[in-house]
N, C-alpha and C. Protein backbone atom coordinates (compact mmCIF):
# COMPACT_ATOMS: atom_id res chain seq x y z
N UNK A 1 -5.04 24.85 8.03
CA UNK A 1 -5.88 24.37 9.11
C UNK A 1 -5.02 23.57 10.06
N UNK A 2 -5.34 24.08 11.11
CA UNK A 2 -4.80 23.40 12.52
C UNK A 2 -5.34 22.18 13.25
N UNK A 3 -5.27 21.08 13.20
CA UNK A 3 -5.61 19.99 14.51
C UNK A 3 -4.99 19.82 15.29
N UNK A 4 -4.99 19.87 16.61
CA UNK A 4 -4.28 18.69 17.10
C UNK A 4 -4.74 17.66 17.63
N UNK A 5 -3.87 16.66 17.26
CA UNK A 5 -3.66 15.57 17.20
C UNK A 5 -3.33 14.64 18.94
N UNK A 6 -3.93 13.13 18.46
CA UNK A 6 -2.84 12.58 19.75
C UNK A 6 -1.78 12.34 19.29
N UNK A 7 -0.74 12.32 20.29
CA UNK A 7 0.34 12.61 20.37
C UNK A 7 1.24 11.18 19.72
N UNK A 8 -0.13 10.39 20.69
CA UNK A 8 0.84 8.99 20.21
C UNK A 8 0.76 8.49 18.57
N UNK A 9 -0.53 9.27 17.60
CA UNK A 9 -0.77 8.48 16.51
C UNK A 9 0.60 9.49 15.56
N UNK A 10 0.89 10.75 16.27
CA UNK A 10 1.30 11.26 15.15
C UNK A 10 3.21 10.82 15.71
N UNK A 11 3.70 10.77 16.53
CA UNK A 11 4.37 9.82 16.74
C UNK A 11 5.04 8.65 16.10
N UNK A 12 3.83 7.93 16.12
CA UNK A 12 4.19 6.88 15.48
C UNK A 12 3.99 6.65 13.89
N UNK A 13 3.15 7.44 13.25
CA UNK A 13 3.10 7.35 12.20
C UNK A 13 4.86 8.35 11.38
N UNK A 14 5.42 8.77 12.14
CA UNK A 14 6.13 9.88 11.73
C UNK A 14 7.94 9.06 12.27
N UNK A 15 7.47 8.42 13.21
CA UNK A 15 8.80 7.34 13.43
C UNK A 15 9.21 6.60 12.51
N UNK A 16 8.60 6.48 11.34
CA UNK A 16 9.51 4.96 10.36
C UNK A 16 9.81 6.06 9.29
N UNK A 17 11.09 5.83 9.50
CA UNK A 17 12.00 6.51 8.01
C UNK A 17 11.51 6.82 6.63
N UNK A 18 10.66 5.34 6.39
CA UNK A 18 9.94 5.30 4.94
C UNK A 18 8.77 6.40 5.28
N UNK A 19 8.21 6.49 6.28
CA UNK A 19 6.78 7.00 5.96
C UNK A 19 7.62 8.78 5.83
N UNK A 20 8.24 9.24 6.47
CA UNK A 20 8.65 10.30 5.84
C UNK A 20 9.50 10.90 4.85
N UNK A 21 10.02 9.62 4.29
CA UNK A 21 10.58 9.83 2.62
C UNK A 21 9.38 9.72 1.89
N UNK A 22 8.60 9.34 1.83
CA UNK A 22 7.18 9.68 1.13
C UNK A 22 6.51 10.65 1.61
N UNK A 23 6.67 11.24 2.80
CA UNK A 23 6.12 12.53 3.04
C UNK A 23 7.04 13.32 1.91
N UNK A 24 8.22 13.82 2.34
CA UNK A 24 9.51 14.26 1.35
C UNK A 24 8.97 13.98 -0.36
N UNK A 25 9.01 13.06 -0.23
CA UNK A 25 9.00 12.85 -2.07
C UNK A 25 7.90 13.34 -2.33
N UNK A 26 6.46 13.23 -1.81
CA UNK A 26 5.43 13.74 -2.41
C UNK A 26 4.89 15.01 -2.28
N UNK A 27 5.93 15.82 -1.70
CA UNK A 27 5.65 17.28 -1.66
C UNK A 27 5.56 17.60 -2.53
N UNK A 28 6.61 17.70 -3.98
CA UNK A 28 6.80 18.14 -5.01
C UNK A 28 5.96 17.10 -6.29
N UNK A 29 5.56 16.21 -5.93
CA UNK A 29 5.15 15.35 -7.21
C UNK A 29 4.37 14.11 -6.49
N UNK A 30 3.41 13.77 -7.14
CA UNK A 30 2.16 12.96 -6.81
C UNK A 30 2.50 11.50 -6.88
N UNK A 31 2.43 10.78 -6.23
CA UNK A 31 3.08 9.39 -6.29
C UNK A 31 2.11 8.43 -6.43
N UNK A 32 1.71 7.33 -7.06
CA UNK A 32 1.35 6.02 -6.69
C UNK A 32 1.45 5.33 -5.50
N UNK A 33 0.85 4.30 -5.16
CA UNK A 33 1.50 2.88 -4.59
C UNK A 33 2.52 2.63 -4.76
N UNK A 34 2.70 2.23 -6.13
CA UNK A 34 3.43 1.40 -6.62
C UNK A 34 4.72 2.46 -6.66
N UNK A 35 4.61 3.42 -7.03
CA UNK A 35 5.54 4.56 -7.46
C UNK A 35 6.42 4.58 -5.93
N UNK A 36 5.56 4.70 -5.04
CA UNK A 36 6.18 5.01 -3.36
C UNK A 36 7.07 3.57 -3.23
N UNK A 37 6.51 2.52 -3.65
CA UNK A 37 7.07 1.06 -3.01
C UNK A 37 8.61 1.39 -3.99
N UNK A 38 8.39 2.03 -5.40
CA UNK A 38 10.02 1.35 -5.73
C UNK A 38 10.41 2.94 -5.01
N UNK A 39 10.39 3.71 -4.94
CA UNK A 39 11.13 4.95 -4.50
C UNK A 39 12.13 4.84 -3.37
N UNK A 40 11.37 4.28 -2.34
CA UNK A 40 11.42 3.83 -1.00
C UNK A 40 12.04 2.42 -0.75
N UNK A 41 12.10 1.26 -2.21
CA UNK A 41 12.26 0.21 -2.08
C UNK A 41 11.55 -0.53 -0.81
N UNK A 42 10.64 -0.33 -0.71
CA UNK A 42 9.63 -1.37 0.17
C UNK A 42 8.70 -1.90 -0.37
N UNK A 43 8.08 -2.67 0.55
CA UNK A 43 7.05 -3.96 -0.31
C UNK A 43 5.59 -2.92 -0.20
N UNK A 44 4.68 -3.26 -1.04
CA UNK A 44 3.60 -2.21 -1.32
C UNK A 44 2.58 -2.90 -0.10
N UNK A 45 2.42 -3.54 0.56
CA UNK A 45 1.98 -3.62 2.02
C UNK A 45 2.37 -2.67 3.13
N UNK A 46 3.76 -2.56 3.18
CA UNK A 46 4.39 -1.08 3.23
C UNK A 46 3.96 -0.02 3.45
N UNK A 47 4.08 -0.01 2.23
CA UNK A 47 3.50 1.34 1.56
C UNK A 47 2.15 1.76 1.98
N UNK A 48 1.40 0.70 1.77
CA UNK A 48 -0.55 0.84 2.21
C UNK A 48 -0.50 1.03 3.30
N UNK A 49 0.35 0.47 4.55
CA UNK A 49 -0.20 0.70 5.44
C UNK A 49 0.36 2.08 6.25
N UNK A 50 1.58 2.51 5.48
CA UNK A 50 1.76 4.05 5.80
C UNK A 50 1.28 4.93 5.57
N UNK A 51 0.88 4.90 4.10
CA UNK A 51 -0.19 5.65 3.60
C UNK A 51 -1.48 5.80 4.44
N UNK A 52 -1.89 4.52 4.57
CA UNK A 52 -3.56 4.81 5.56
C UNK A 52 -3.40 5.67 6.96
N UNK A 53 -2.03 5.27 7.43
CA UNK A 53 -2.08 6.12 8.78
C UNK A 53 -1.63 7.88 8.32
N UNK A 54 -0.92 7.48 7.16
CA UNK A 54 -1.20 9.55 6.49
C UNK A 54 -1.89 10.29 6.33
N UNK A 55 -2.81 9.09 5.56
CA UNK A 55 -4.00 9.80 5.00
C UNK A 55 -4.86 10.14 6.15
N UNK A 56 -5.28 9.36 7.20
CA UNK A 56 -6.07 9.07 8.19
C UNK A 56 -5.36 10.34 9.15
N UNK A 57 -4.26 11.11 8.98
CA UNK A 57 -4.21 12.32 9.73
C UNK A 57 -3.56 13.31 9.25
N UNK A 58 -4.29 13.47 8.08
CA UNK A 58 -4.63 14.66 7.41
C UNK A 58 -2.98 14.82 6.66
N UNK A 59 -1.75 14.04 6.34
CA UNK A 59 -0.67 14.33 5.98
C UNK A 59 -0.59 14.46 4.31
N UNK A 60 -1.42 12.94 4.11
CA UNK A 60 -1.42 12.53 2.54
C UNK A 60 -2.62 13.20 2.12
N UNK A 61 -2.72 13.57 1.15
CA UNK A 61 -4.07 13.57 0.35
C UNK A 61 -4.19 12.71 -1.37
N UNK A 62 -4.99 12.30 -0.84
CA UNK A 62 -5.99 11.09 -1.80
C UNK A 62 -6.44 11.13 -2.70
N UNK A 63 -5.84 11.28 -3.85
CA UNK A 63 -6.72 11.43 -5.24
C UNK A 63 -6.79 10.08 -5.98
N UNK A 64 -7.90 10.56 -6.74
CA UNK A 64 -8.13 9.08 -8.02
C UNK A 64 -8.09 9.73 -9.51
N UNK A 65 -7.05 9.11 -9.77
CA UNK A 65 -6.80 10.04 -11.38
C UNK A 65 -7.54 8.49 -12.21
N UNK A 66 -7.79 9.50 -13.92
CA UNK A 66 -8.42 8.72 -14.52
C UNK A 66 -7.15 8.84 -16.36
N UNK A 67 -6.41 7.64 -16.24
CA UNK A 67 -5.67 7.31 -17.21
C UNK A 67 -6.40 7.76 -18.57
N UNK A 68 -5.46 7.62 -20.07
CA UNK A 68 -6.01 7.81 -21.08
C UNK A 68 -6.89 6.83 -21.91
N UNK A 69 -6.32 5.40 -21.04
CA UNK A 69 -6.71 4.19 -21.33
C UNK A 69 -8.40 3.98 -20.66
N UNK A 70 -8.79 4.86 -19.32
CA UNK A 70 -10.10 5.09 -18.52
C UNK A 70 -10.00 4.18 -17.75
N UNK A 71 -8.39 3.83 -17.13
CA UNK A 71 -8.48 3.43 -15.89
C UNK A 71 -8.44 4.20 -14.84
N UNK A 72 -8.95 3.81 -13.62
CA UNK A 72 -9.02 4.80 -12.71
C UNK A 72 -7.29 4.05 -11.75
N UNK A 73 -6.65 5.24 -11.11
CA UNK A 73 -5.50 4.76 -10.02
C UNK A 73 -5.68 5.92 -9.13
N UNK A 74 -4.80 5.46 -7.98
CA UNK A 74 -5.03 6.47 -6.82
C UNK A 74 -3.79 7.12 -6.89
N UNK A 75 -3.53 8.31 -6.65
CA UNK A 75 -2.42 9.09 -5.87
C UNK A 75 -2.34 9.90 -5.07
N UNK A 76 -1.05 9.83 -4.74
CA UNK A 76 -1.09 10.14 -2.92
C UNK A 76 0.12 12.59 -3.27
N UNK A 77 0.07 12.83 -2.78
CA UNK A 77 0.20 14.07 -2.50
C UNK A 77 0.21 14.68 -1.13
N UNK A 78 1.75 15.04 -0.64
CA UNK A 78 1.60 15.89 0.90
C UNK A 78 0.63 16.70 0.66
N UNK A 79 0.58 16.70 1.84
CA UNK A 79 -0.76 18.14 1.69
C UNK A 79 -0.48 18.66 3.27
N UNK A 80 0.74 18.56 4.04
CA UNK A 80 1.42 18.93 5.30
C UNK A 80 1.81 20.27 5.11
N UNK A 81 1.67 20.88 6.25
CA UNK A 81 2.12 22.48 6.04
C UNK A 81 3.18 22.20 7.42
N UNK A 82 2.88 21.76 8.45
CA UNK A 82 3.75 21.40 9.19
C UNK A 82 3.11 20.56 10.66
N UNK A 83 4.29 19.86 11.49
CA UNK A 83 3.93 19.18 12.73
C UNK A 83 4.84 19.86 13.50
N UNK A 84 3.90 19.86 14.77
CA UNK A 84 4.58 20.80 15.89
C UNK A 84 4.02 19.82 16.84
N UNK A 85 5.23 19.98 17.83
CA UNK A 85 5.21 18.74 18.90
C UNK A 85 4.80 20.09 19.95
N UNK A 86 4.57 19.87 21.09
CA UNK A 86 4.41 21.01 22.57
C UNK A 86 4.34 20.27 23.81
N UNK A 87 5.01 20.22 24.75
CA UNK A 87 5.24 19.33 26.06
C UNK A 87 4.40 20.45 26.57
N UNK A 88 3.92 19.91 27.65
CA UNK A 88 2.81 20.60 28.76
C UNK A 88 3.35 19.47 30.34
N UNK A 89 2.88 19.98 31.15
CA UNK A 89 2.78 19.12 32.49
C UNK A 89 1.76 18.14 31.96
N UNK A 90 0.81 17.63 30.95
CA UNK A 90 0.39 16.34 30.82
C UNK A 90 0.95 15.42 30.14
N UNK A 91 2.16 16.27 29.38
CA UNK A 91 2.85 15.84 27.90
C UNK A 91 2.77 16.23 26.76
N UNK A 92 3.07 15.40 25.64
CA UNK A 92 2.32 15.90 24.57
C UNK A 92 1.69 15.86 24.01
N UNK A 93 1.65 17.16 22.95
CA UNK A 93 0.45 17.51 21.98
C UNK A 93 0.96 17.80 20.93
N UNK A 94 0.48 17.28 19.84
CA UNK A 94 0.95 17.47 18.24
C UNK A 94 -0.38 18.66 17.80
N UNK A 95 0.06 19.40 17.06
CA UNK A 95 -0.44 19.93 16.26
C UNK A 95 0.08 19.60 14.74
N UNK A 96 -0.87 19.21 13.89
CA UNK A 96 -0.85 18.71 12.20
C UNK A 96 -1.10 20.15 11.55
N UNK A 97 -0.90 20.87 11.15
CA UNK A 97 -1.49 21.56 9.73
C UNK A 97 -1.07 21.57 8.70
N UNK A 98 -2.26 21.34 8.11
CA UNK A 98 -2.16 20.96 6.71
C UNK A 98 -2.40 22.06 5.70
N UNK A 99 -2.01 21.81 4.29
CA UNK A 99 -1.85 22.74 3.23
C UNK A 99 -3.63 23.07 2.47
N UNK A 100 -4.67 23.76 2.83
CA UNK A 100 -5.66 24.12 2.56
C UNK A 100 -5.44 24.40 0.58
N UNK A 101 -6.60 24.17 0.33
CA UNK A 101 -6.96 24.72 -0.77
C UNK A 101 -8.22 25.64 -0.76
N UNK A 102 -8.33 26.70 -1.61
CA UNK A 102 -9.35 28.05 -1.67
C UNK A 102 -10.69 27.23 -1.03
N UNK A 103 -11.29 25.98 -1.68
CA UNK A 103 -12.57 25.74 -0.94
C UNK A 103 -12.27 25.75 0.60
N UNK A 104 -11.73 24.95 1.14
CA UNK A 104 -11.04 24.93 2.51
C UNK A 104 -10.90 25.83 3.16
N UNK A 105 -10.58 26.86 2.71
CA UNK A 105 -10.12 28.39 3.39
C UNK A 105 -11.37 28.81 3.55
N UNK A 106 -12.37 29.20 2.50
CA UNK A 106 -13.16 29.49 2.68
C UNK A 106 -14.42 28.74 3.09
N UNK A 107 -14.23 27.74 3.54
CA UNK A 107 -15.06 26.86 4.51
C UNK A 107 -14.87 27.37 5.83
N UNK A 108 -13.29 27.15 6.04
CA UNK A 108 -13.05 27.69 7.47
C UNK A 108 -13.58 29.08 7.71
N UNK A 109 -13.47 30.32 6.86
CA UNK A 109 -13.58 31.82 7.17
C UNK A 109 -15.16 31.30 7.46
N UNK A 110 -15.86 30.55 6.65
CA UNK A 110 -17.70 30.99 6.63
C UNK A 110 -17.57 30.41 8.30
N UNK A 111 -17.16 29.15 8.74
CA UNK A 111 -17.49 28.85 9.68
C UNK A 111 -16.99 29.61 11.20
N UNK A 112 -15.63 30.05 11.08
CA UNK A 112 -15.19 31.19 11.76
C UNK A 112 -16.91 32.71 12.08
N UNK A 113 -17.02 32.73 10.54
CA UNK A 113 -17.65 34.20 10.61
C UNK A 113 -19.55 33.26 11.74
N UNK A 114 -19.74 32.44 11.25
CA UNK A 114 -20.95 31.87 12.09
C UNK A 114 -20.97 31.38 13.18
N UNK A 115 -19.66 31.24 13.67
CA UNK A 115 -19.17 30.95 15.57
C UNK A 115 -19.58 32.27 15.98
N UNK A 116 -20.61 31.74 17.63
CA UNK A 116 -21.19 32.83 18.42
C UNK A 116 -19.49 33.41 18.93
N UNK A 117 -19.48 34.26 19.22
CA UNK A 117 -17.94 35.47 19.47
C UNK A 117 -19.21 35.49 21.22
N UNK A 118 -17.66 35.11 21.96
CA UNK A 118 -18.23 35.36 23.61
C UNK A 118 -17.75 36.74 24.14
C-alpha cells in the first residue's frame, strides 16, 4: 500500500541516523524499547519518540507480545516496503509503502473492486 505523505514529516522523521538504524535492524527481527535503546546506544526517550513518529507513518508496526511469565511488552517491526521522494514545480512529495499482510491486500482488492470506475 501506497500513501503519500507530507514531505516535511517524512523528512524529518527519516533525518536522524538512529531512527533509521532501527528502521535497518528491525527489518529482520522484532525489537523492544529497550532492545532499540541498547542497539542504537540511545536513551529510551529516544527511542519513544522515534518510534511514535514511525509508527505514526506507517514505517514501524506495533505489536504487544504476551511473555511466558503473562506479561504483556510491545514490539516494534519494519513493516516499510519503501520511501520515494518526487520533486514537482510545488516540491515535494513522499510516497511511504508499506509491507501489507494477506488481510490488507485483501482489504485493499475488496475496496478497489467497490470504487465507482469513471
Amino acid at each position: 500500500m501506497s500513501t503519500e505523505r507530507e514531505s516535511a514529516e517524512v523528512f524529518a522523521a527519516l533525518c536522524s541516523a538512529h531512527a533509521r538504524e532501527m528502521l535497518v535492524a528491525a527489518a529482520s527481527e522484532q525489537f523492544s524499547a529497550e532492545e532499540f535503546a541498547d542497539h542504537c546506544d540511545v536513551s529510551l526517550p529516544t527511542v519513544y519518540r522515534h518510534v511514535e513518529a514511525l509508527v505514526d507513518l506507517g514505517m514501524l508496526e506495533e505489536r504487544t507480545e504476551l511473555d511466558p511469565d503473562g506479561n504483556h511488552y510491545t514490539v516494534y517491526r519494519t513493516n516499510l516496503d519503501y520511501v520515494r521522494f518526487d520533486l514537482n514545480q510545488s516540491g515535494f512529495l513522499a510516497t511511504v509503502r508499506r509491507q501489507l499482510d494477506v488481510v490488507d491486500r485483501f482489504g485493499d482488492l475488496w475496496n478497489d473492486l467497490e470504487a465507482p470506475s469513471d
